[in-house]
N, C-alpha and C. Protein backbone atom coordinates (compact mmCIF):
# COMPACT_ATOMS: atom_id res chain seq x y z
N UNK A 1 104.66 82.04 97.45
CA UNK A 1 105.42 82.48 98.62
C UNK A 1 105.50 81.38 99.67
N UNK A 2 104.99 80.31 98.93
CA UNK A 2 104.79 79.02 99.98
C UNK A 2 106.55 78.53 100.34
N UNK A 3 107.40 79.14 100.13
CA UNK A 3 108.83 78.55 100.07
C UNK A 3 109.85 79.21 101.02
N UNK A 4 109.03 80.31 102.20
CA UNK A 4 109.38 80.74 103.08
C UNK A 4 109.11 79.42 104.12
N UNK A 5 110.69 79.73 105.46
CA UNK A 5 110.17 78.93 106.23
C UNK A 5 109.30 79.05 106.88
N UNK A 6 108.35 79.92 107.60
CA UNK A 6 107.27 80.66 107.84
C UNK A 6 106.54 81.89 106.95
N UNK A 7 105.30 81.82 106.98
CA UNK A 7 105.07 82.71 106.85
C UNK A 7 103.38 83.29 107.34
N UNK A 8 103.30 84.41 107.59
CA UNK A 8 101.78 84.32 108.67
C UNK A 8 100.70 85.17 107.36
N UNK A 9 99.90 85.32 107.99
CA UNK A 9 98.80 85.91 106.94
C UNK A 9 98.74 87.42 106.11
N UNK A 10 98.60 87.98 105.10
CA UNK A 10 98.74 89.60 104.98
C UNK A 10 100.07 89.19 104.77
N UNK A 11 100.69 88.80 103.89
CA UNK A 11 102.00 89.38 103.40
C UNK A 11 102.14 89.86 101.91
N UNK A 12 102.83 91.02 101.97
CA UNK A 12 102.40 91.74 100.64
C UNK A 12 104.38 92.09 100.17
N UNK A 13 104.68 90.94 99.37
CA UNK A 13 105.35 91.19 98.67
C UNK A 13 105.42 91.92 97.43
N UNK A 14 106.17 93.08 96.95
CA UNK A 14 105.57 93.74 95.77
C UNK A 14 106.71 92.77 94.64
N UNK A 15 106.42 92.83 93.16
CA UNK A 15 106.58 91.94 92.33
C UNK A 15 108.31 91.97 91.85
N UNK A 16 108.76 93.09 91.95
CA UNK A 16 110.10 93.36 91.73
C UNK A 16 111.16 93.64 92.99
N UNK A 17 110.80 93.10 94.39
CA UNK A 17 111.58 92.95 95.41
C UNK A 17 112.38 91.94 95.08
N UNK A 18 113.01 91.75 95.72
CA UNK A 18 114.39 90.59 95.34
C UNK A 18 114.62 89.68 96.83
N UNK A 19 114.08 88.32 96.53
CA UNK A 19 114.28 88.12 98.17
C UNK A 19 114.99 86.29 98.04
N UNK A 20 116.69 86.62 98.34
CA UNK A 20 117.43 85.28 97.93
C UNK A 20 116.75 84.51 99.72
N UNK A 21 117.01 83.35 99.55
CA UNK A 21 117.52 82.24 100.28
C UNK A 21 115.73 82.46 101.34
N UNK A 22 114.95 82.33 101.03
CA UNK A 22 113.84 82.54 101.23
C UNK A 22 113.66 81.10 102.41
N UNK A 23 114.13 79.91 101.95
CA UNK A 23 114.12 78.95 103.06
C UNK A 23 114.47 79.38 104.55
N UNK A 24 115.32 80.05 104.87
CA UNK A 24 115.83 80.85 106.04
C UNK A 24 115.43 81.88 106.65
N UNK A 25 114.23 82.05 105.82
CA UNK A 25 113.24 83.52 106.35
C UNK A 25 112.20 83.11 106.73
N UNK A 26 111.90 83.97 107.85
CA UNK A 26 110.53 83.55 108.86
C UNK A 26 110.03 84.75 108.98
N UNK A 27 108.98 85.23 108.32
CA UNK A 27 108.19 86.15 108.26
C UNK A 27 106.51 86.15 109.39
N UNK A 28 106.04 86.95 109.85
CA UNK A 28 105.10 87.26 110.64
C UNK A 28 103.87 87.71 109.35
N UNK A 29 103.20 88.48 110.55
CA UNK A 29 101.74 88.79 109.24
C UNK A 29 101.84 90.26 109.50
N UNK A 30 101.01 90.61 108.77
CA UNK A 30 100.97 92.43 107.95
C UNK A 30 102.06 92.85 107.75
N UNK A 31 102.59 92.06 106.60
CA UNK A 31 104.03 92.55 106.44
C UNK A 31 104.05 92.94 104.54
N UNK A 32 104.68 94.28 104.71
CA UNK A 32 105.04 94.65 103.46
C UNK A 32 106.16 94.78 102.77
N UNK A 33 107.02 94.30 101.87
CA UNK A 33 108.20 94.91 101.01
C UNK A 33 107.99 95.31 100.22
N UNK A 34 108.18 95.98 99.74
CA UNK A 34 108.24 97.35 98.98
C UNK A 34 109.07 96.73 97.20
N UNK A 35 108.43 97.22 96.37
CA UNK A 35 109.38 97.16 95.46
C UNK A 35 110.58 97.73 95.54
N UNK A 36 111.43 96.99 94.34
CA UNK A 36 113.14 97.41 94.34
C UNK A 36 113.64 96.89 95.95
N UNK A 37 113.06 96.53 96.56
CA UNK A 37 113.57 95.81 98.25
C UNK A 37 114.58 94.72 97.58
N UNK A 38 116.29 94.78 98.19
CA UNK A 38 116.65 93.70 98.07
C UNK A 38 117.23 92.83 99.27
N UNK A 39 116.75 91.60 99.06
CA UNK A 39 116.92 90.88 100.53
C UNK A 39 118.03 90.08 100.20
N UNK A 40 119.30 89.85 101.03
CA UNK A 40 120.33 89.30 100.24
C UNK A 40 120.03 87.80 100.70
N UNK A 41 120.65 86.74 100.81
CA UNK A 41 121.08 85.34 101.77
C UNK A 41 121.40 85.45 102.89
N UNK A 42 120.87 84.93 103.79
CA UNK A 42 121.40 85.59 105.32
C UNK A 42 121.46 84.04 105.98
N UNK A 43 122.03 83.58 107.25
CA UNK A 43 122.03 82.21 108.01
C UNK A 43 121.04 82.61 108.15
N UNK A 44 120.06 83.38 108.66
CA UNK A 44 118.97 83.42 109.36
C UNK A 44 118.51 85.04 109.09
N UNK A 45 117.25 84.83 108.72
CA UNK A 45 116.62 86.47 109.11
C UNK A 45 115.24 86.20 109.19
N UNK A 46 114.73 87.19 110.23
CA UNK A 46 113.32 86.98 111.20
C UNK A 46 112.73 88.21 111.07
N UNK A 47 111.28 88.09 110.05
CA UNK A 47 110.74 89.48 110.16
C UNK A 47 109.54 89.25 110.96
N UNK A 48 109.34 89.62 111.79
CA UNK A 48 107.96 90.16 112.89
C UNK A 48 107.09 90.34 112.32
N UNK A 49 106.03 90.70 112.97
CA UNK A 49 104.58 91.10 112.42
C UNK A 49 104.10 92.64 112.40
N UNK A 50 103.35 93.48 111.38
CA UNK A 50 103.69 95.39 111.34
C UNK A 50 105.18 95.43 110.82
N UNK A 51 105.67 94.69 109.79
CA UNK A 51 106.52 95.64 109.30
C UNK A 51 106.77 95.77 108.07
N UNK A 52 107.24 97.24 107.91
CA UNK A 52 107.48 98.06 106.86
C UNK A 52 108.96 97.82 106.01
N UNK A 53 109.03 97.50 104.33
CA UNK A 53 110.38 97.28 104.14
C UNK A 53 110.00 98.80 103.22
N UNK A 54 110.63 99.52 103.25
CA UNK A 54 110.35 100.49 101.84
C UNK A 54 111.22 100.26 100.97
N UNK A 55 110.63 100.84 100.07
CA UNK A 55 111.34 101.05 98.47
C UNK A 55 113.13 101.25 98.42
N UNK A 56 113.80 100.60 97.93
CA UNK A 56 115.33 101.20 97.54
C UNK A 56 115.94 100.29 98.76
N UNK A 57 115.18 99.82 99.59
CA UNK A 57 116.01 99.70 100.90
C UNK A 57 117.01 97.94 101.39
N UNK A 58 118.20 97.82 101.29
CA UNK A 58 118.08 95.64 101.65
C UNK A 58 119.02 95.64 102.71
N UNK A 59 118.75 94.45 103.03
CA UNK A 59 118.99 93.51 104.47
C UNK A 59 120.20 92.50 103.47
N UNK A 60 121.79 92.81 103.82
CA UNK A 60 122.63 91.80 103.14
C UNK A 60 123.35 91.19 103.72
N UNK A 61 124.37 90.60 103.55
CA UNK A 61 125.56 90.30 104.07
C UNK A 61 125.89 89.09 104.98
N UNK A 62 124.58 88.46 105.12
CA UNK A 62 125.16 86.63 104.91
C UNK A 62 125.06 86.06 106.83
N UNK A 63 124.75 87.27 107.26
CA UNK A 63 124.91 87.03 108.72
C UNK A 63 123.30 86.32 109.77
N UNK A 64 123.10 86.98 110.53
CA UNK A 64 121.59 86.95 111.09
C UNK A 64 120.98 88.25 111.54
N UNK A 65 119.58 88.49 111.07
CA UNK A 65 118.90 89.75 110.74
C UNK A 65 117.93 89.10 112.11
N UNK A 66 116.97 89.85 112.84
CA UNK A 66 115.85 90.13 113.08
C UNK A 66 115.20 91.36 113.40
N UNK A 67 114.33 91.59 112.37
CA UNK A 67 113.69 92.71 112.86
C UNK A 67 112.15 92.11 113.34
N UNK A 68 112.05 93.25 114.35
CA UNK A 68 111.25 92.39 115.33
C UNK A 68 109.40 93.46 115.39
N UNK A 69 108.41 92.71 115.58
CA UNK A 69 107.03 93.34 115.60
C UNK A 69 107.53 95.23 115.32
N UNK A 70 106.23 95.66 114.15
CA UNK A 70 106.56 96.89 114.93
C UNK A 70 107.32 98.08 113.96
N UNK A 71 108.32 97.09 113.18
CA UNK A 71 109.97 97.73 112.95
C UNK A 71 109.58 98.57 111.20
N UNK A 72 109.85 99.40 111.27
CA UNK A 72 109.92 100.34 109.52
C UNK A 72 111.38 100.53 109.13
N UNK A 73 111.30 99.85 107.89
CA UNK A 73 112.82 100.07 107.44
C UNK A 73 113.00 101.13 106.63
N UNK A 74 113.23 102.32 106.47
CA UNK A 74 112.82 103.45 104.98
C UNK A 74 113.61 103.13 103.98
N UNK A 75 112.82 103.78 103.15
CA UNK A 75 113.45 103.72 101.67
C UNK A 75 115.04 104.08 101.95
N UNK A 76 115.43 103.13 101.21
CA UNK A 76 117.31 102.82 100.99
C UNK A 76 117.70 102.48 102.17
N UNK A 77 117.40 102.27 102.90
CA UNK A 77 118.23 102.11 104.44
C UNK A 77 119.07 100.91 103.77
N UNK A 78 119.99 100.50 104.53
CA UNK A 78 121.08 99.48 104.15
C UNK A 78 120.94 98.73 106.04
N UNK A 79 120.93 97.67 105.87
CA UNK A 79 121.03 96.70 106.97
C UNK A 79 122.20 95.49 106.48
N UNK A 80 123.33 96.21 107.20
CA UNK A 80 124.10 94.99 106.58
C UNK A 80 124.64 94.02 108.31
N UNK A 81 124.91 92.71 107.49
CA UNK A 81 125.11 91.76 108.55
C UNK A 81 126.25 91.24 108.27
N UNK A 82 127.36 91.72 107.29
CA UNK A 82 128.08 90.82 107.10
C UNK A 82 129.07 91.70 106.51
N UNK A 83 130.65 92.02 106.23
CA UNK A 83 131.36 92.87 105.48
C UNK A 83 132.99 92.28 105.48
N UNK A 84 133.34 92.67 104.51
CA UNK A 84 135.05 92.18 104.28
C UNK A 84 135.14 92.97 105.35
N UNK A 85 136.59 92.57 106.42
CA UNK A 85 137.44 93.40 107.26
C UNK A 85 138.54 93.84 107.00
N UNK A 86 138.45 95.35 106.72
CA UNK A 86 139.01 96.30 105.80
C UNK A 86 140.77 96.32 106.69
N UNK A 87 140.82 95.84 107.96
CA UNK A 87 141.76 95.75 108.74
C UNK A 87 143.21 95.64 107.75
N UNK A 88 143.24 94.55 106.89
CA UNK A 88 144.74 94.38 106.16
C UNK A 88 145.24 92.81 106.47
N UNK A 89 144.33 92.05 106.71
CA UNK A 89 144.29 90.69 107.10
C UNK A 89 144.04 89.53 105.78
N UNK A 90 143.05 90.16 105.22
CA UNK A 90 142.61 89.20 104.16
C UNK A 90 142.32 90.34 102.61
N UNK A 91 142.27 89.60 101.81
CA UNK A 91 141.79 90.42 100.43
C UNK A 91 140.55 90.70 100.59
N UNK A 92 140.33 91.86 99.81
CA UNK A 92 138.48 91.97 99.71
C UNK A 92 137.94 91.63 98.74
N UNK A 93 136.45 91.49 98.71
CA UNK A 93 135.60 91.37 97.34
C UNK A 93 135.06 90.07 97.28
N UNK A 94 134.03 89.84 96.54
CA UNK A 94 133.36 88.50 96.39
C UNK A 94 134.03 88.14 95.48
N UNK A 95 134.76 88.53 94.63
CA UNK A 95 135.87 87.85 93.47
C UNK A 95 136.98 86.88 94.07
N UNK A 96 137.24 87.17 95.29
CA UNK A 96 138.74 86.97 95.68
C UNK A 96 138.09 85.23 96.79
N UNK A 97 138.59 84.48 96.58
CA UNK A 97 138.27 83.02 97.27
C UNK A 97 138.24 82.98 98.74
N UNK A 98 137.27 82.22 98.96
CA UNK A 98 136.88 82.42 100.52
C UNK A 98 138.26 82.23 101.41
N UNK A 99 138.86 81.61 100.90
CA UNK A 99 140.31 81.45 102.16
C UNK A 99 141.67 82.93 102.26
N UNK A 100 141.26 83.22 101.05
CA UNK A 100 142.20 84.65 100.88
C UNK A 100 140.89 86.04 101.48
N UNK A 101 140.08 85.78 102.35
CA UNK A 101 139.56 87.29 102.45
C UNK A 101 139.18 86.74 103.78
N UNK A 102 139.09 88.02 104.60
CA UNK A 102 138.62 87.86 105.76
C UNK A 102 137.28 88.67 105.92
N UNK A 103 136.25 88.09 106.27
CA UNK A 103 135.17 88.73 106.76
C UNK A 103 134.33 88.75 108.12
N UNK A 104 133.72 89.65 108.00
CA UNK A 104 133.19 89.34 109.45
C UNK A 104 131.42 89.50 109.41
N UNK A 105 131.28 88.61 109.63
CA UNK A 105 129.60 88.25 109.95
C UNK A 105 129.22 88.44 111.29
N UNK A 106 127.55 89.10 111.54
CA UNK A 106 127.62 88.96 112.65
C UNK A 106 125.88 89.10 112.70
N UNK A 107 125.10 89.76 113.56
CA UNK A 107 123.63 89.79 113.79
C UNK A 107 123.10 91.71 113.85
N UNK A 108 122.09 91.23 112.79
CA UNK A 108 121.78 93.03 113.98
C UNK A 108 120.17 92.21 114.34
N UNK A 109 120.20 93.18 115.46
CA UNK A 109 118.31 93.33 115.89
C UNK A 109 118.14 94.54 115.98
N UNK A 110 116.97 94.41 115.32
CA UNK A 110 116.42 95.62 115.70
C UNK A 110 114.60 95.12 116.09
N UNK A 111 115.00 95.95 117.67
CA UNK A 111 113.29 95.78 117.98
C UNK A 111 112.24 96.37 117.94
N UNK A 112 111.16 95.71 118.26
CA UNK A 112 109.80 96.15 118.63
C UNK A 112 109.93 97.85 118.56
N UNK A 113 108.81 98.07 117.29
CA UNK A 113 108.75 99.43 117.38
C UNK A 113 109.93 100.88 117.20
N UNK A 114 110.95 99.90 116.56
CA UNK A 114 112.06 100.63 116.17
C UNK A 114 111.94 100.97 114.65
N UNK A 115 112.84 102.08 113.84
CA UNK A 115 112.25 102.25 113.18
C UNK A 115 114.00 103.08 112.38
N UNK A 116 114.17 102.85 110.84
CA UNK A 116 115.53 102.99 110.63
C UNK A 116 114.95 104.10 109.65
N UNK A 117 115.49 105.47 109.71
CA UNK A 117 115.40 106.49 108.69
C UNK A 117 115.72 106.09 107.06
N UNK A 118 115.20 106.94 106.29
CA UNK A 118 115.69 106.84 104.91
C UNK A 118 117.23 107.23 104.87
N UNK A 119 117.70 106.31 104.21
CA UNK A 119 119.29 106.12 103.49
C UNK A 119 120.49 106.11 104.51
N UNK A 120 119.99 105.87 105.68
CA UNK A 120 120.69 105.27 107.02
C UNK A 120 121.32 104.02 106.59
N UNK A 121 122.35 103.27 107.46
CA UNK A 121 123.02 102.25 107.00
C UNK A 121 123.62 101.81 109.01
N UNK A 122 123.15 100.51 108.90
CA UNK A 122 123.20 99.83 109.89
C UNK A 122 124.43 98.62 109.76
N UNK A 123 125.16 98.85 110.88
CA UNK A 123 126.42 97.87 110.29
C UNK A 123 125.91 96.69 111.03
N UNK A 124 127.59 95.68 111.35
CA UNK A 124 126.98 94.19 111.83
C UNK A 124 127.15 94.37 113.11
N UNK A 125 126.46 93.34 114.51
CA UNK A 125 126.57 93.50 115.53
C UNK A 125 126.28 94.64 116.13
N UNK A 126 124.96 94.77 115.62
CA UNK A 126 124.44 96.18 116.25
C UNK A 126 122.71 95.75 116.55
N UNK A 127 122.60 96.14 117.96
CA UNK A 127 120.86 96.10 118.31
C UNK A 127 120.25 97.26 118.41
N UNK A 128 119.46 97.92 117.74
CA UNK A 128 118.34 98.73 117.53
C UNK A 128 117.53 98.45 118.90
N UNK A 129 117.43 99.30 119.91
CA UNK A 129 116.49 99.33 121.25
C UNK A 129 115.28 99.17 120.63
N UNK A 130 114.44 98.97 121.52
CA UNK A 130 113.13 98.93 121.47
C UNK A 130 112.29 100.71 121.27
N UNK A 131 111.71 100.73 120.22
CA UNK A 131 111.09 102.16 119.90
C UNK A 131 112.40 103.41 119.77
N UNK A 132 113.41 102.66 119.37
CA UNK A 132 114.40 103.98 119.07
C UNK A 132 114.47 104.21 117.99
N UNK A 133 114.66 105.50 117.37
CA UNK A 133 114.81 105.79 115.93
C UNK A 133 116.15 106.28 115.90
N UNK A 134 116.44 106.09 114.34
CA UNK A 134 117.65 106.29 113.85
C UNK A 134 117.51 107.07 112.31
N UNK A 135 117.75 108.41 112.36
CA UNK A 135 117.65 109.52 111.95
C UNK A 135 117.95 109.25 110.60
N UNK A 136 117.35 109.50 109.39
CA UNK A 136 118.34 109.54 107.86
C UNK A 136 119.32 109.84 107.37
N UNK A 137 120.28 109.36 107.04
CA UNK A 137 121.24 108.80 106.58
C UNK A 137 122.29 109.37 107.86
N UNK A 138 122.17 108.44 108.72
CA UNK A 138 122.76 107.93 109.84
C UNK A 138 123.84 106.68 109.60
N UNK A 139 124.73 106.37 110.42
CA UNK A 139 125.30 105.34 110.20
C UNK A 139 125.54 104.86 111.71
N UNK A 140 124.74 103.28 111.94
CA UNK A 140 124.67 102.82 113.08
C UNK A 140 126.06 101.82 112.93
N UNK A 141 127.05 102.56 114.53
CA UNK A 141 127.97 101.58 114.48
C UNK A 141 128.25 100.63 115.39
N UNK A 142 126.90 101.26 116.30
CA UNK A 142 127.35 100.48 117.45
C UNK A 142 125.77 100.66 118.65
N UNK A 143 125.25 99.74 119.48
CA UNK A 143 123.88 99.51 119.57
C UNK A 143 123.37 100.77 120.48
N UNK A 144 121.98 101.28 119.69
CA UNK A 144 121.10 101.99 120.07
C UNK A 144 120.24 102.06 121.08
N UNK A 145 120.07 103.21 122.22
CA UNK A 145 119.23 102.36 123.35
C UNK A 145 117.94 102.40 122.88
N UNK A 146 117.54 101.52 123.87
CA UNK A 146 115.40 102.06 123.43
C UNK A 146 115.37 103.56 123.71
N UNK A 147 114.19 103.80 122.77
CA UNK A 147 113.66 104.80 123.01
C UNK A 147 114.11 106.26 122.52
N UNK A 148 115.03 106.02 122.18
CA UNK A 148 115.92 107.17 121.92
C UNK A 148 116.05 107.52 120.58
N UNK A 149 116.38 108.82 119.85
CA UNK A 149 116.45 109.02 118.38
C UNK A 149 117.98 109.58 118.67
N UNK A 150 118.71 108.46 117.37
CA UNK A 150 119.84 109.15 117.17
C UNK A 150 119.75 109.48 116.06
N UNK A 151 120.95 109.93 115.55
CA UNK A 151 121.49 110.52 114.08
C UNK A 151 123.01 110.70 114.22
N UNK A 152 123.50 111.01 113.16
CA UNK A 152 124.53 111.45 112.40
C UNK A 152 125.40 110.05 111.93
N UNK A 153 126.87 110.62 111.80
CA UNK A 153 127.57 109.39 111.30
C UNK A 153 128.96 109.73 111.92
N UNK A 154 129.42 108.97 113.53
CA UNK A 154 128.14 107.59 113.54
C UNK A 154 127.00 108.17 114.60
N UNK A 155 126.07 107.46 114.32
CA UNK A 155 124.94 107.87 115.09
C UNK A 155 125.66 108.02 116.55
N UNK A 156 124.42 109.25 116.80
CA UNK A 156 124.60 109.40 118.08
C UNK A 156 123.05 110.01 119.02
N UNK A 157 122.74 109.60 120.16
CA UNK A 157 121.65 110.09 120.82
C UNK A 157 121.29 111.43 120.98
N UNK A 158 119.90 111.70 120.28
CA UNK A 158 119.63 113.40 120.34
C UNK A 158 118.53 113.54 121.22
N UNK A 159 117.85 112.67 121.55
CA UNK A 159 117.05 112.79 122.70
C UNK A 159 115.63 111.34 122.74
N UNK A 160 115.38 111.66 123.68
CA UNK A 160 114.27 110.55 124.33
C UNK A 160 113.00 110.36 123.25
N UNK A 161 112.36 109.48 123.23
CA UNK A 161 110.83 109.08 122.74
C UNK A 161 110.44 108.86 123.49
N UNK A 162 108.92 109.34 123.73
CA UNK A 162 108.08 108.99 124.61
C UNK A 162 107.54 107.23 124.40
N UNK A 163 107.49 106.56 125.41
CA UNK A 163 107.11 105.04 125.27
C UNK A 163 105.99 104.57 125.27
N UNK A 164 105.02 105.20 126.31
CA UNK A 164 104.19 104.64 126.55
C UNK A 164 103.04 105.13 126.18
N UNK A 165 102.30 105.89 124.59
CA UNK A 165 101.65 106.02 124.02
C UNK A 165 102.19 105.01 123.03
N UNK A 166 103.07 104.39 122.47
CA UNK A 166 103.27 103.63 121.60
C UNK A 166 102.61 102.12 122.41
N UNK A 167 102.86 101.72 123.31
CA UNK A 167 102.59 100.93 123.95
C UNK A 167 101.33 100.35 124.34
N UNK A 168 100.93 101.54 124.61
CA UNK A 168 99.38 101.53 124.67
C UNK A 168 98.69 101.25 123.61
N UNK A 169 98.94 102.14 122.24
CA UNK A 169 98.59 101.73 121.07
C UNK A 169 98.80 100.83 120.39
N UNK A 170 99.81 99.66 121.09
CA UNK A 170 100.02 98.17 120.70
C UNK A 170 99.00 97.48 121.43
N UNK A 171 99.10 97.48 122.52
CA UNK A 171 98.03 96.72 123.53
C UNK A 171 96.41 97.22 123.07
N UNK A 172 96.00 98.13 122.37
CA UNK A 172 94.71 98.70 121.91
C UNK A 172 94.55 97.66 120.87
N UNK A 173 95.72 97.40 119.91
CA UNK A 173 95.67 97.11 118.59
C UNK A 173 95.48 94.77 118.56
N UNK A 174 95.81 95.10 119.91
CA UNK A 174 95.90 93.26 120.17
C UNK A 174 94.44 93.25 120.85
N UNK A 175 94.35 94.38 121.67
CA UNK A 175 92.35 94.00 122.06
C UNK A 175 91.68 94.25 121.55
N UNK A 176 92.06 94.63 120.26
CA UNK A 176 90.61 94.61 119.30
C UNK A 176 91.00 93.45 118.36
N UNK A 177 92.50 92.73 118.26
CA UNK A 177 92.23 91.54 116.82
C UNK A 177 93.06 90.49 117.12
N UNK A 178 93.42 90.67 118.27
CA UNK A 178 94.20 89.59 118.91
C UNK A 178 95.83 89.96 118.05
N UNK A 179 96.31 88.36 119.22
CA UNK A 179 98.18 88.85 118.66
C UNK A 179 97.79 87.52 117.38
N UNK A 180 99.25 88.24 116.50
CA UNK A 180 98.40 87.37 115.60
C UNK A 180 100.49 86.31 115.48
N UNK A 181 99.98 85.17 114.87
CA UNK A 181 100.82 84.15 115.03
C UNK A 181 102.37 84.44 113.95
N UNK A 182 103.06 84.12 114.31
CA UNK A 182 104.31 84.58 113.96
C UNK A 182 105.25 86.64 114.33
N UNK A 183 104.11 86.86 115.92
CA UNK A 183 104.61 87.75 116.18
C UNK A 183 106.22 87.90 116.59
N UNK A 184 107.11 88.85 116.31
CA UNK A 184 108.42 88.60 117.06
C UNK A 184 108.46 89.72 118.10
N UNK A 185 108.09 89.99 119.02
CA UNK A 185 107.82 91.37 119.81
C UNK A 185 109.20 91.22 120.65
N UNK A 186 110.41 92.06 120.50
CA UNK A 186 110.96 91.95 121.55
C UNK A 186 111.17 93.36 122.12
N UNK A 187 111.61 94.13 122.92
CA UNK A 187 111.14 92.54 123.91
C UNK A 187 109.79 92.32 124.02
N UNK A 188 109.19 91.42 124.84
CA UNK A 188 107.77 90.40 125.00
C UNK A 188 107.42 91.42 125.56
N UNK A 189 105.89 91.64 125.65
CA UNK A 189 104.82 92.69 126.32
C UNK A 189 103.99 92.08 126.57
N UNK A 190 103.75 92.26 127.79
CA UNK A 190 102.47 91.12 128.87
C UNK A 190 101.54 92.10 128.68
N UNK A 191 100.62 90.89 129.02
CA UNK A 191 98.72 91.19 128.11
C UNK A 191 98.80 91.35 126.72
């Protein structure tokens, strides 16, 4: 796993995850993927430290990913960063030559303590708030505030999360073992 551009301590890749372009990934510590995880090629993708990839679930589409300290992806979730634009501009498909298709690439974040339901699907140019959840099989089209749980398709806000027991239980979890190196916490949390 020495062929990541980072990578911090406690990383538990399982043996049949799929993880292309590995030079461009910067991984944190206590981090798990899950078998059947597929990670596509991305310009850039940034996984934090505490996080969860589950089973069935990938990060594709060629764009820039960060998920940040904190973040659980569930089984099948889809995180895409990148998609033909179905508009009527260009052809679609990876068959068809890069000058005949139009696509659009772009970033998602998702932060600190956010957390994506099973078989949810996250499009491009979308930020995941800090500690917001996003309900199963949801479809995020457009950015989530902190704190908040949405759902449906397209997602939408069903009500508040409480913050500051999560918070606390981060700051508990750094004074007993310290922050550990390749954290991505966004946003940043003093002390």
């Amino acid at each position: 796993m020495d062929d990541f551009a980072r990578q911090g301590v406690n990383v538990t890749i399982y043996p049949t995850a799929r993880v292309l372009g590995r030079a461009r990934i910067s991984i944190g510590s206590n981090v798990i993927v899950d078998d059947f995880v597929f990670i596509g090629a991305h310009a850039a993708l940034t996984i934090g430290s505490h996080v969860h990839i589950a089973a069935h679930a990938s990060i594709t589409g060629g764009g820039s990913c960060v998920l940040a300290d904190f973040v659980g992806i569930s089984s099948g979730a889809r995180v895409i960063t990148g998609t033909d634009d179905f508009g009527g501009q260009g052809l679609t498909g990876p068959t068809v030559p890069a000058d005949l298709r139009t696509v659009r690439r772009g970033t998602v974040t998702i932060e600190s303590h956010a957390v994506v339901g099973a078989n949810a699907v996250v499009l491009p140019d979308v930020t995941i708030g800090e500690g917001a959840i996003v309900g199963a099989g949801s479809v995020v089209t457009r950015n989530v505030e902190p704190w908040t749980v949405c759902v449906g398709a397209p997602a939408r806000a069903l009500k508040r999360r409480p913050r500051e027991p999560m918070l606390a239980k981060e700051r508990e979890l750094y004074r007993r073992y310290g922050r550990l190196e390749g954290s991505t916490r966004i946003p940043p949390i003093a002390g």
